[in-house]
PDB file of N, CA and C in Angstrom:
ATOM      1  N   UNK A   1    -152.598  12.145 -91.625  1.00  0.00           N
ATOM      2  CA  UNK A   1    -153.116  13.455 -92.012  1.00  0.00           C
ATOM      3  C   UNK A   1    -153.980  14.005 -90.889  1.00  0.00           C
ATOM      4  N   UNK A   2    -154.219  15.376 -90.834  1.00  0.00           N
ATOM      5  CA  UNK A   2    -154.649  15.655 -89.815  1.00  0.00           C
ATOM      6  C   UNK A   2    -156.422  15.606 -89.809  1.00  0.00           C
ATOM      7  N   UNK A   3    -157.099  16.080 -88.958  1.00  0.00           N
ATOM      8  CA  UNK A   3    -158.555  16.062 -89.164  1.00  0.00           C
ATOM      9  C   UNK A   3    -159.073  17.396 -89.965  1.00  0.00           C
ATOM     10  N   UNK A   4    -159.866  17.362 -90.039  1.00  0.00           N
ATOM     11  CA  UNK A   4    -160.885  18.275 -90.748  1.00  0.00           C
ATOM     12  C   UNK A   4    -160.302  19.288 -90.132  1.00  0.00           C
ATOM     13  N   UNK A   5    -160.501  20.892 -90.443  1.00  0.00           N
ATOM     14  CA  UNK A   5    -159.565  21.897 -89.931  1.00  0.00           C
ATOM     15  C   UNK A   5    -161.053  22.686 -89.415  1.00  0.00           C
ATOM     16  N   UNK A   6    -160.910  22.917 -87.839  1.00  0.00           N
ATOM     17  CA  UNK A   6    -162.319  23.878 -88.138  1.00  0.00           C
ATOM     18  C   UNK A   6    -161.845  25.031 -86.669  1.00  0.00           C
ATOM     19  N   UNK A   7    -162.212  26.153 -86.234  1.00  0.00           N
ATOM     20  CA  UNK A   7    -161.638  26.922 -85.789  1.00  0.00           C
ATOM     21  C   UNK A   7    -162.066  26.297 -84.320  1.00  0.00           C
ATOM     22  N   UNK A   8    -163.372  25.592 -83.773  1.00  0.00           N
ATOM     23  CA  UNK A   8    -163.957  25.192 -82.735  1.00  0.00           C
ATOM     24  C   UNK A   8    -162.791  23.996 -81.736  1.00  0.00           C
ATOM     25  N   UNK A   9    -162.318  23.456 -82.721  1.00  0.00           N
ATOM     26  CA  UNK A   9    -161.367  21.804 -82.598  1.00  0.00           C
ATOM     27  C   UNK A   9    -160.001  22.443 -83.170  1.00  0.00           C
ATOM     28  N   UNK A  10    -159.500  23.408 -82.911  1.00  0.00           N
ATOM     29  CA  UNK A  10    -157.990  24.206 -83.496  1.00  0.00           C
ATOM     30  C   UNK A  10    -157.340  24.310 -82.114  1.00  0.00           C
ATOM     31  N   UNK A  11    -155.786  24.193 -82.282  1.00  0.00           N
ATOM     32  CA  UNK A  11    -155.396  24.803 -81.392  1.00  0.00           C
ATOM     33  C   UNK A  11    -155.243  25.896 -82.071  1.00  0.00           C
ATOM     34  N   UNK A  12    -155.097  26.982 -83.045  1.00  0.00           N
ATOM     35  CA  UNK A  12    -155.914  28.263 -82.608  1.00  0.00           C
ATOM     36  C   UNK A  12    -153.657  28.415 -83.826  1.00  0.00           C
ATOM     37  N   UNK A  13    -153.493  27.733 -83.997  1.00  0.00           N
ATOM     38  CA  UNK A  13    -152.044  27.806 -84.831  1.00  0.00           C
ATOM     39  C   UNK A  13    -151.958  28.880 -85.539  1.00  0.00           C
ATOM     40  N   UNK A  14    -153.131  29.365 -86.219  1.00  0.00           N
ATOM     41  CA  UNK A  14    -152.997  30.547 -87.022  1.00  0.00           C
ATOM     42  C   UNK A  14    -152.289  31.740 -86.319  1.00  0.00           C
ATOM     43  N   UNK A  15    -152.733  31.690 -84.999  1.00  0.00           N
ATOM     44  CA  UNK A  15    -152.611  32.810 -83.862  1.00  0.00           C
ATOM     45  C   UNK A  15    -150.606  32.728 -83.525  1.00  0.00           C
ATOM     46  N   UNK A  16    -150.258  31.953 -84.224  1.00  0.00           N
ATOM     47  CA  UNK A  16    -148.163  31.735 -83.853  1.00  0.00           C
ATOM     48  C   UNK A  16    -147.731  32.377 -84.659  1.00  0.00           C
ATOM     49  N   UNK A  17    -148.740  32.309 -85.985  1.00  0.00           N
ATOM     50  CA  UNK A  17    -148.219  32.938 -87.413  1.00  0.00           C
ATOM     51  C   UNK A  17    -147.744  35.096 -87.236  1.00  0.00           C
ATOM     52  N   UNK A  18    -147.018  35.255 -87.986  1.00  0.00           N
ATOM     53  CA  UNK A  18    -146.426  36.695 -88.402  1.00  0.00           C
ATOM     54  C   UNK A  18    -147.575  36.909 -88.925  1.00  0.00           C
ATOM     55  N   UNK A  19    -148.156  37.917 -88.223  1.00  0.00           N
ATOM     56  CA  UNK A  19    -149.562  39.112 -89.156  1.00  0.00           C
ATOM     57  C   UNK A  19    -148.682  40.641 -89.591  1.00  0.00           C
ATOM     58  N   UNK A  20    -148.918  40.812 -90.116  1.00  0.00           N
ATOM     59  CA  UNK A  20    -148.085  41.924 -90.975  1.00  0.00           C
ATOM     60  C   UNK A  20    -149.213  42.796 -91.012  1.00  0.00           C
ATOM     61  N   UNK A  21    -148.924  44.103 -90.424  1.00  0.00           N
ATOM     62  CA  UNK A  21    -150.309  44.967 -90.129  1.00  0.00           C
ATOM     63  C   UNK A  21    -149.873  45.618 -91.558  1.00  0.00           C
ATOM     64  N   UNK A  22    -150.855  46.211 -92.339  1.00  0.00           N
ATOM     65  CA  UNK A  22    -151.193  47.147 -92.818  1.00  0.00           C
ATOM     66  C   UNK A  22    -151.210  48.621 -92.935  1.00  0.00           C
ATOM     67  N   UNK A  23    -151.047  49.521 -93.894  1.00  0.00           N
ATOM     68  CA  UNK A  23    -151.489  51.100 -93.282  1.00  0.00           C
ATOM     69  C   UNK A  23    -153.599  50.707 -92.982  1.00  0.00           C
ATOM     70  N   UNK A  24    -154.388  50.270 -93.808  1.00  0.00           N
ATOM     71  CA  UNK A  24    -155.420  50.324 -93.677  1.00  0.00           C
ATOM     72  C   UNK A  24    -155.989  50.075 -92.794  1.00  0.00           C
ATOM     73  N   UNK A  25    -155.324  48.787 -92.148  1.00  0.00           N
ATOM     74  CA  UNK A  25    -155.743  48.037 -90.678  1.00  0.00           C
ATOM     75  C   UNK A  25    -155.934  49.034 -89.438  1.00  0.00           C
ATOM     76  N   UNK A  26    -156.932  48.567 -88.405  1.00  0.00           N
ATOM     77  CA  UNK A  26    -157.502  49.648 -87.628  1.00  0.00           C
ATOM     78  C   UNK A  26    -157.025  48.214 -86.095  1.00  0.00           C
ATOM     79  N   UNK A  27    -156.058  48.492 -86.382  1.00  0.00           N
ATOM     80  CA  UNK A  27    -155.227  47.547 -85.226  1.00  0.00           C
ATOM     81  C   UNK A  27    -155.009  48.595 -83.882  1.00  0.00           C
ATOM     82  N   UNK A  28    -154.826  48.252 -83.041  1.00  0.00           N
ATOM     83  CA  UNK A  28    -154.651  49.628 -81.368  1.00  0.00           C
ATOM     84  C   UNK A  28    -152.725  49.447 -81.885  1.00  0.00           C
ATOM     85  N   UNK A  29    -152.272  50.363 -81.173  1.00  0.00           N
ATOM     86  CA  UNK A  29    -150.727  50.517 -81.455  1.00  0.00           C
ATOM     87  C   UNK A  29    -150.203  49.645 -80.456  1.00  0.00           C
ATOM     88  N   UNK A  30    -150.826  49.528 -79.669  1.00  0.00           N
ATOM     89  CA  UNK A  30    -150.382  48.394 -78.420  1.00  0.00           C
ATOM     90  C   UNK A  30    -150.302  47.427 -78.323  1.00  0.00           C
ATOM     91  N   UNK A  31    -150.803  46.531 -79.541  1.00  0.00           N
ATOM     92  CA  UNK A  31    -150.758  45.354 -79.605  1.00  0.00           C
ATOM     93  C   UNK A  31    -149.694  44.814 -80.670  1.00  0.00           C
ATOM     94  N   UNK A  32    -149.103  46.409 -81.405  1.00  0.00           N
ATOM     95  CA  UNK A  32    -148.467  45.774 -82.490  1.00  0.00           C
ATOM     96  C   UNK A  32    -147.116  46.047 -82.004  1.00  0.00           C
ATOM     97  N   UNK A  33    -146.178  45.673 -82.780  1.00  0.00           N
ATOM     98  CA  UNK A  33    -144.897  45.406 -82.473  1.00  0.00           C
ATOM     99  C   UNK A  33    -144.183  45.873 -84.170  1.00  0.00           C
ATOM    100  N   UNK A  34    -142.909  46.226 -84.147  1.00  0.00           N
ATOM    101  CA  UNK A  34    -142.114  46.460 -85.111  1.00  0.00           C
ATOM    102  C   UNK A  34    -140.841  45.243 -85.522  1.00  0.00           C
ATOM    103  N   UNK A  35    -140.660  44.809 -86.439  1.00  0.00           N
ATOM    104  CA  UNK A  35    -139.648  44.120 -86.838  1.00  0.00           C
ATOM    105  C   UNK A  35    -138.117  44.686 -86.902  1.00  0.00           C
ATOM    106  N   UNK A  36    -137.230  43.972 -86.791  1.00  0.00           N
ATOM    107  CA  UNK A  36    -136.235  44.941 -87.348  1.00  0.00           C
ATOM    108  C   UNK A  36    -135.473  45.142 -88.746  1.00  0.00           C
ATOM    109  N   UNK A  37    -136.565  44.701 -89.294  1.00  0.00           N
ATOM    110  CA  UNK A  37    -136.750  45.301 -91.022  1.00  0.00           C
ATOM    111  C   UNK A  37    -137.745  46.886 -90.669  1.00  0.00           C
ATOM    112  N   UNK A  38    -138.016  46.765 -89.919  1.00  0.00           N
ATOM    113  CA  UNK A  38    -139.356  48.205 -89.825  1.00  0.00           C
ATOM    114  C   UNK A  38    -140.551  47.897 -90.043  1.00  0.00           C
ATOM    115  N   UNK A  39    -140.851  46.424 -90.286  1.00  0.00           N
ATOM    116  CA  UNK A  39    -142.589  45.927 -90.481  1.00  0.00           C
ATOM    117  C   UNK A  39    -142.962  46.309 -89.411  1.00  0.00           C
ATOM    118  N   UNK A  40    -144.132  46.834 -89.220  1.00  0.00           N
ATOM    119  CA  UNK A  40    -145.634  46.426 -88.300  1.00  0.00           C
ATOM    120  C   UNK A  40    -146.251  44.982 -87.816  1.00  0.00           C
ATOM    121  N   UNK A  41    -145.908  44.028 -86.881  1.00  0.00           N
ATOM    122  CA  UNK A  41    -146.803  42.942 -86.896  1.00  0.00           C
ATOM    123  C   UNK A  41    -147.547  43.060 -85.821  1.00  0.00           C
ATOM    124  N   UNK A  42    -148.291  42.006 -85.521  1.00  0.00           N
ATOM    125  CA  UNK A  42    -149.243  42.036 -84.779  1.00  0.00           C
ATOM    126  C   UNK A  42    -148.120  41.468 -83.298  1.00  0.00           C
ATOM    127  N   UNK A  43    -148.142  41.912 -82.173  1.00  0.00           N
ATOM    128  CA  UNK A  43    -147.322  42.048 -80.952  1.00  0.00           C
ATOM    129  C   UNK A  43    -147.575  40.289 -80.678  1.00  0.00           C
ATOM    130  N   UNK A  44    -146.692  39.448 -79.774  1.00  0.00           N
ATOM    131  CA  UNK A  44    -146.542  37.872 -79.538  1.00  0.00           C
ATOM    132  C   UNK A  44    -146.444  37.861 -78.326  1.00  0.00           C
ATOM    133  N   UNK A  45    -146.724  37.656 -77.552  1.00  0.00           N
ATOM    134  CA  UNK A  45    -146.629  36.821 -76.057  1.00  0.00           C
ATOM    135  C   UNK A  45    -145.184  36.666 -75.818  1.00  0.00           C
ATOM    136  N   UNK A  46    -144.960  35.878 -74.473  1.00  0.00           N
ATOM    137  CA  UNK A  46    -143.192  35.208 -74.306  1.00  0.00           C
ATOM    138  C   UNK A  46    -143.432  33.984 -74.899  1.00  0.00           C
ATOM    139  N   UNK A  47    -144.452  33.087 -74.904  1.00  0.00           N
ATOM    140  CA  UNK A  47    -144.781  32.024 -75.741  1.00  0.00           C
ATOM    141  C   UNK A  47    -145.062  32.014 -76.939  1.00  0.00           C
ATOM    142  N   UNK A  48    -145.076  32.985 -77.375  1.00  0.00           N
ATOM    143  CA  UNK A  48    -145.264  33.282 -78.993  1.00  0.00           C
ATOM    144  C   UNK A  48    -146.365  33.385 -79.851  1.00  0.00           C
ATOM    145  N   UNK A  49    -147.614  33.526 -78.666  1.00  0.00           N
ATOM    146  CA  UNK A  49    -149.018  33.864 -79.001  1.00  0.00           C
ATOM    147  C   UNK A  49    -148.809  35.011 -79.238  1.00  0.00           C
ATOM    148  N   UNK A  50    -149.826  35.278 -80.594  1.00  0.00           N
ATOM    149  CA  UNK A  50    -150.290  36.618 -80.964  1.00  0.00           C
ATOM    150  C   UNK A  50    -150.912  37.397 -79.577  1.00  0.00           C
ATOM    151  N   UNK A  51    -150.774  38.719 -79.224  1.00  0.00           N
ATOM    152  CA  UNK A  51    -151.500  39.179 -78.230  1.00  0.00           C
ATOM    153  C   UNK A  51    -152.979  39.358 -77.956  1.00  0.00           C
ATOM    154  N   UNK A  52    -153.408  39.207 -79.236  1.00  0.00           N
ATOM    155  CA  UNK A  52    -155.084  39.345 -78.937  1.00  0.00           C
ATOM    156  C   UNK A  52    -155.545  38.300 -79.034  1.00  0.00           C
ATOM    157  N   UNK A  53    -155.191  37.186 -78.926  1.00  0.00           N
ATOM    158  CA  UNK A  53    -156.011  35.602 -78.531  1.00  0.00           C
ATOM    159  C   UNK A  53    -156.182  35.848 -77.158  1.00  0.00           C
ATOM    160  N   UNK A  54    -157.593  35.513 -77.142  1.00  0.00           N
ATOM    161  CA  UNK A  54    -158.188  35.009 -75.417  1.00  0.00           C
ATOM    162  C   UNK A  54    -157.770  33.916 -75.449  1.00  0.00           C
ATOM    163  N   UNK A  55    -156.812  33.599 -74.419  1.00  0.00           N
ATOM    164  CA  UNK A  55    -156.057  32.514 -74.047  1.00  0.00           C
ATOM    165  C   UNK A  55    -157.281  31.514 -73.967  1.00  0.00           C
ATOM    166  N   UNK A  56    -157.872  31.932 -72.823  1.00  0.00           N
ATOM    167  CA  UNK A  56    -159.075  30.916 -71.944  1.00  0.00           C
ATOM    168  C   UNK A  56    -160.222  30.462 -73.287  1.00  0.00           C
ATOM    169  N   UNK A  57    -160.785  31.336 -73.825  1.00  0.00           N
ATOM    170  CA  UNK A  57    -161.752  31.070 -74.796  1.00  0.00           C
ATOM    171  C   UNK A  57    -161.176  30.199 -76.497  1.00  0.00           C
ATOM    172  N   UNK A  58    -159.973  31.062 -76.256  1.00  0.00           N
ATOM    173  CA  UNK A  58    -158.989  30.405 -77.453  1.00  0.00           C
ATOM    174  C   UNK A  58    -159.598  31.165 -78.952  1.00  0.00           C
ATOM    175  N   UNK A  59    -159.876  31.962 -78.681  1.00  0.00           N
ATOM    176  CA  UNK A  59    -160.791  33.376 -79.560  1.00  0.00           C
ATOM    177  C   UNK A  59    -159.881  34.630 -79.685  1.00  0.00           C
ATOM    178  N   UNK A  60    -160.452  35.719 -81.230  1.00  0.00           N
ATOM    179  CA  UNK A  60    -159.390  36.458 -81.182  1.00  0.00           C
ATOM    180  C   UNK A  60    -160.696  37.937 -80.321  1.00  0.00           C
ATOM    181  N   UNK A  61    -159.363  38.643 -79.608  1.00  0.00           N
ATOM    182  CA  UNK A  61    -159.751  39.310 -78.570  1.00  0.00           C
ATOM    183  C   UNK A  61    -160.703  41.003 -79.706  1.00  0.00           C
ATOM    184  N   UNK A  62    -160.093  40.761 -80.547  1.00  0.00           N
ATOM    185  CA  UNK A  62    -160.096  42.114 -81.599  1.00  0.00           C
ATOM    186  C   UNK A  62    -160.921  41.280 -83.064  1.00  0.00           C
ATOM    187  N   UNK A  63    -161.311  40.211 -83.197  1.00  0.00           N
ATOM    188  CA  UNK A  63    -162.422  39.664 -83.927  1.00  0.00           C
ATOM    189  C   UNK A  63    -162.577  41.064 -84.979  1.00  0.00           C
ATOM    190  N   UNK A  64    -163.371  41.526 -84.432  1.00  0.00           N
ATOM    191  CA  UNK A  64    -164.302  42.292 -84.903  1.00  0.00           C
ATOM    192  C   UNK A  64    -163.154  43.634 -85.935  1.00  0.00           C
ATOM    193  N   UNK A  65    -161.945  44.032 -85.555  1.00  0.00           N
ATOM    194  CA  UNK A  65    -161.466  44.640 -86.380  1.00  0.00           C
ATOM    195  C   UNK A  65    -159.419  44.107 -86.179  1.00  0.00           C
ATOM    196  N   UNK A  66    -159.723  42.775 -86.917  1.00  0.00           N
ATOM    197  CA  UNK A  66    -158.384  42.209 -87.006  1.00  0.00           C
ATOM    198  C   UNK A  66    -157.751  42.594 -88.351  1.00  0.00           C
ATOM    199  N   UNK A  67    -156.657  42.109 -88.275  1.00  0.00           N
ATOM    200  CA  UNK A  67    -155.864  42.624 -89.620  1.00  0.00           C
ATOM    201  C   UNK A  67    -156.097  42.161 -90.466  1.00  0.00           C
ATOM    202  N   UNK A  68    -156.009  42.628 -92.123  1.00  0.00           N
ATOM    203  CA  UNK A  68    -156.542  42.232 -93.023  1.00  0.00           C
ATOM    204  C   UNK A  68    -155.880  40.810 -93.962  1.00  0.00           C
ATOM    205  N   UNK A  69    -154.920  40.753 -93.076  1.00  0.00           N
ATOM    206  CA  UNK A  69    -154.431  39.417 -93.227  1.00  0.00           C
ATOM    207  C   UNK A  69    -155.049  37.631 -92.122  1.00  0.00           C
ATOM    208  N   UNK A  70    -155.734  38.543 -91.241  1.00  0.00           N
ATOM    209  CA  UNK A  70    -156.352  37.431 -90.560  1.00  0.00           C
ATOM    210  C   UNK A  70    -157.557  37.299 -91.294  1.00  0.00           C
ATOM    211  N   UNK A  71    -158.515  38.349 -91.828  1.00  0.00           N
ATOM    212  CA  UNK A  71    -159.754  38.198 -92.440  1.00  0.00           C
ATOM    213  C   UNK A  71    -159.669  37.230 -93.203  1.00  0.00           C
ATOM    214  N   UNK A  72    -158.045  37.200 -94.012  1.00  0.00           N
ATOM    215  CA  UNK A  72    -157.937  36.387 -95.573  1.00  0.00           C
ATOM    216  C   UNK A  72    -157.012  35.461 -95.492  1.00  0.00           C
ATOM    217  N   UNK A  73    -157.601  35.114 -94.193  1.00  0.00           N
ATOM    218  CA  UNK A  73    -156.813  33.254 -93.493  1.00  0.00           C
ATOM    219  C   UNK A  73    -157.736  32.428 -93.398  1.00  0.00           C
ATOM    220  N   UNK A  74    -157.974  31.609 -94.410  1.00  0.00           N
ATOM    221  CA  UNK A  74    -159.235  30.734 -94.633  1.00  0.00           C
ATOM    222  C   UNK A  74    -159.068  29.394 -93.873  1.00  0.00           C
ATOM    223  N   UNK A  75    -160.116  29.476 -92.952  1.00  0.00           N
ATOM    224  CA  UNK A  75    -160.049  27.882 -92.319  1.00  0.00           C
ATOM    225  C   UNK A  75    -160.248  26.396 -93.262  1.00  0.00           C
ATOM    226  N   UNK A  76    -159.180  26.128 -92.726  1.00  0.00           N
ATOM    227  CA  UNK A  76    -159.211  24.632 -93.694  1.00  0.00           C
ATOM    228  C   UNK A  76    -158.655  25.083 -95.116  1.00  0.00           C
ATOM    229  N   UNK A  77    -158.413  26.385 -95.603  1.00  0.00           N
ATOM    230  CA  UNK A  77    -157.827  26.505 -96.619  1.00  0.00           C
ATOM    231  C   UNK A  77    -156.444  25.791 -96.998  1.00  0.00           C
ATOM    232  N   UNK A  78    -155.585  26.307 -97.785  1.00  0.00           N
ATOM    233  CA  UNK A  78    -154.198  25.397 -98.400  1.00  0.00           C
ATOM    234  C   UNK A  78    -153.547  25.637 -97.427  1.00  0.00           C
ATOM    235  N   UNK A  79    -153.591  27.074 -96.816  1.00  0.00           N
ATOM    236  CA  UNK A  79    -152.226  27.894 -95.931  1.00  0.00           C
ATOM    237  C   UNK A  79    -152.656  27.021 -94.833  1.00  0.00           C
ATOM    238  N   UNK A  80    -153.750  26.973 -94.256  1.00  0.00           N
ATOM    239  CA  UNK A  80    -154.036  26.708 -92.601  1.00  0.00           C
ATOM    240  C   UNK A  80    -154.074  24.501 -92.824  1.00  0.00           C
ATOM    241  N   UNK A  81    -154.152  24.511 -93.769  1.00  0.00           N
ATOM    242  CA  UNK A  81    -153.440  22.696 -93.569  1.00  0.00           C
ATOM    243  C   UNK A  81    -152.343  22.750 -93.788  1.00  0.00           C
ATOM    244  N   UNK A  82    -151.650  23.699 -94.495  1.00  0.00           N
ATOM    245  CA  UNK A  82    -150.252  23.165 -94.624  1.00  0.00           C
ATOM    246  C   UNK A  82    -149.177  23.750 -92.869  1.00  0.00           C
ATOM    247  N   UNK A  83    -149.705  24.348 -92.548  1.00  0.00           N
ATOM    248  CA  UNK A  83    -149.445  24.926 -91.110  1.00  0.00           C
ATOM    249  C   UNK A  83    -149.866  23.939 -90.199  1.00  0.00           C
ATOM    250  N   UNK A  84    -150.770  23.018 -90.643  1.00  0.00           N
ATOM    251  CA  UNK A  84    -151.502  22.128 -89.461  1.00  0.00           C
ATOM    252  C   UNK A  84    -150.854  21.029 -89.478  1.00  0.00           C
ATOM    253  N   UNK A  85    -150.276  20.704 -90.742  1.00  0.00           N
ATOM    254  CA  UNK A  85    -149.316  19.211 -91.179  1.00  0.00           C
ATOM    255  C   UNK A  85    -148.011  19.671 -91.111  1.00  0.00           C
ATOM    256  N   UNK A  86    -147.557  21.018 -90.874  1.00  0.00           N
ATOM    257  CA  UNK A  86    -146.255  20.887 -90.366  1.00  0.00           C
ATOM    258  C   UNK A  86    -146.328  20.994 -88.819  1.00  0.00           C
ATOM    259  N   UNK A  87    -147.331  21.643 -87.838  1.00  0.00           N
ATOM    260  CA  UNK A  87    -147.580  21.062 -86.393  1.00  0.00           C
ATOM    261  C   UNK A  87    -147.564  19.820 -86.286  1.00  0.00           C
ATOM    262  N   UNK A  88    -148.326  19.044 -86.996  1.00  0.00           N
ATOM    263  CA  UNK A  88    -148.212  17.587 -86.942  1.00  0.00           C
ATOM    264  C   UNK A  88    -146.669  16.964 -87.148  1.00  0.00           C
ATOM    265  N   UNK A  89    -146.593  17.299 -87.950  1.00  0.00           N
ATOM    266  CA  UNK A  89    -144.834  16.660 -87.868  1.00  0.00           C
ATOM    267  C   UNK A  89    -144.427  16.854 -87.217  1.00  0.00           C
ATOM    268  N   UNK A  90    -144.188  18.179 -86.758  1.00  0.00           N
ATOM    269  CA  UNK A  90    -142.947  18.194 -85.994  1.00  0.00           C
ATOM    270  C   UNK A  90    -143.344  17.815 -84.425  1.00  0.00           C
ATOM    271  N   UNK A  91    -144.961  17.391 -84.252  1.00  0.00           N
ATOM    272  CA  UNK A  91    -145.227  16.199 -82.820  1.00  0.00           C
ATOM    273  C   UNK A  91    -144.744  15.427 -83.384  1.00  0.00           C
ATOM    274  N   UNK A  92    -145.261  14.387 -84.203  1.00  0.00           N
ATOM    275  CA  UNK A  92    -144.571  13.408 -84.881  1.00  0.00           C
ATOM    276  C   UNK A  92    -143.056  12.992 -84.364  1.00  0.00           C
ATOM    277  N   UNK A  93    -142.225  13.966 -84.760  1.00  0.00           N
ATOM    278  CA  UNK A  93    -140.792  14.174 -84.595  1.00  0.00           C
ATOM    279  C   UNK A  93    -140.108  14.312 -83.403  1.00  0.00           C
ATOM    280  N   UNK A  94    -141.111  14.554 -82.182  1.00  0.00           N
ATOM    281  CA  UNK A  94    -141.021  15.185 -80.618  1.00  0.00           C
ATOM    282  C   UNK A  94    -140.992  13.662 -80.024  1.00  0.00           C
ATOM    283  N   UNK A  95    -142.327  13.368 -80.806  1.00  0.00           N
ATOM    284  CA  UNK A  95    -142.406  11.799 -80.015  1.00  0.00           C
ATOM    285  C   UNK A  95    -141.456  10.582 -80.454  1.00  0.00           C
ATOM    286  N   UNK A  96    -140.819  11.362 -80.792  1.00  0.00           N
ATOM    287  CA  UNK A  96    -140.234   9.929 -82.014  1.00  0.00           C
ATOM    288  C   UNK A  96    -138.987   9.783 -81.196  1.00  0.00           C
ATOM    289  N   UNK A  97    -138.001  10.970 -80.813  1.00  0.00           N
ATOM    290  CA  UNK A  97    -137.141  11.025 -79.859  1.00  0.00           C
ATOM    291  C   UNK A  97    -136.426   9.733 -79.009  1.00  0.00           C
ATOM    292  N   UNK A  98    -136.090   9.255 -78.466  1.00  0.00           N
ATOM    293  CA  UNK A  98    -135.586   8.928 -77.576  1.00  0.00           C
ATOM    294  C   UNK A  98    -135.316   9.625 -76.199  1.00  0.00           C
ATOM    295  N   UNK A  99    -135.864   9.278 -74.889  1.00  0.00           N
ATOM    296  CA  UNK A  99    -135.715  10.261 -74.017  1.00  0.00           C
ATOM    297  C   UNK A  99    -134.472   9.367 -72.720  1.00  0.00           C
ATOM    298  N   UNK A 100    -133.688  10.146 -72.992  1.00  0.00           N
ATOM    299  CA  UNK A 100    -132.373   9.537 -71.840  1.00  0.00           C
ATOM    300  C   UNK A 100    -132.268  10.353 -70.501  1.00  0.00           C
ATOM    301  N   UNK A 101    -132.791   9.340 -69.326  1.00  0.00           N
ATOM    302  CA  UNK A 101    -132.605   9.774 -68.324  1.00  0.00           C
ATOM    303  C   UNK A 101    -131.070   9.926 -67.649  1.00  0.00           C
ATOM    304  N   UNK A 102    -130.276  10.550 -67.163  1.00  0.00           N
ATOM    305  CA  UNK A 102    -129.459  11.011 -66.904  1.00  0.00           C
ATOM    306  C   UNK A 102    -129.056  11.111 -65.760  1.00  0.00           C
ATOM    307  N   UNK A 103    -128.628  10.266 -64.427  1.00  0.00           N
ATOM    308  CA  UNK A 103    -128.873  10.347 -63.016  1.00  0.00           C
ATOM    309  C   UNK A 103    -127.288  10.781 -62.627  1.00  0.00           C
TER     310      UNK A 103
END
């Protein structure tokens, strides 16, 4: 099982997740991105980071007016362990591999 869930000791996983902007949300248009259902989400990196994580600090860049779906992402809650124990597995599953060198 994994450790205690706290945002300081995270790799920051919440930040991979689909944020689904809102009409209410006071998000910049530049950061968001459209689905091709027509949702609003919050825009992803080529690595699949949300765009407003400070990479370096590992912090969200827009804190202060994030979407109202990040407000009501509770650390250590049900959602953010069950996201943390499927990261864990699927290391689990990475390492478990067999790795064949191939010359």
């Amino acid at each position: 099982m994994t450790a205690r869930a706290h945002c300081s000791r995270c790799d920051a996983l919440c930040c991979r997740l689909t944020v689904v902007i809102f009409p209410e949300d006071n998000v910049p248009a530049h950061l968001t991105d459209t689905t091709d259902q027509g949702v609003t989400v919050m825009a992803r990196d080529a690595d699949g980071w949300c765009v407003a994580l400070n990479g370096a600090r590992m912090n969200c860049g827009i804190y202060e007016t994030r979407p109202s779906i990040c407000r009501k992402f509770a650390m250590a809650g049900p959602y953010c362990l069950d996201v943390r124990a499927e990261a864990d597995k699927a290391a689990r599953a990475l390492q478990a591999l067999p790795i064949r060198v191939v010359a």
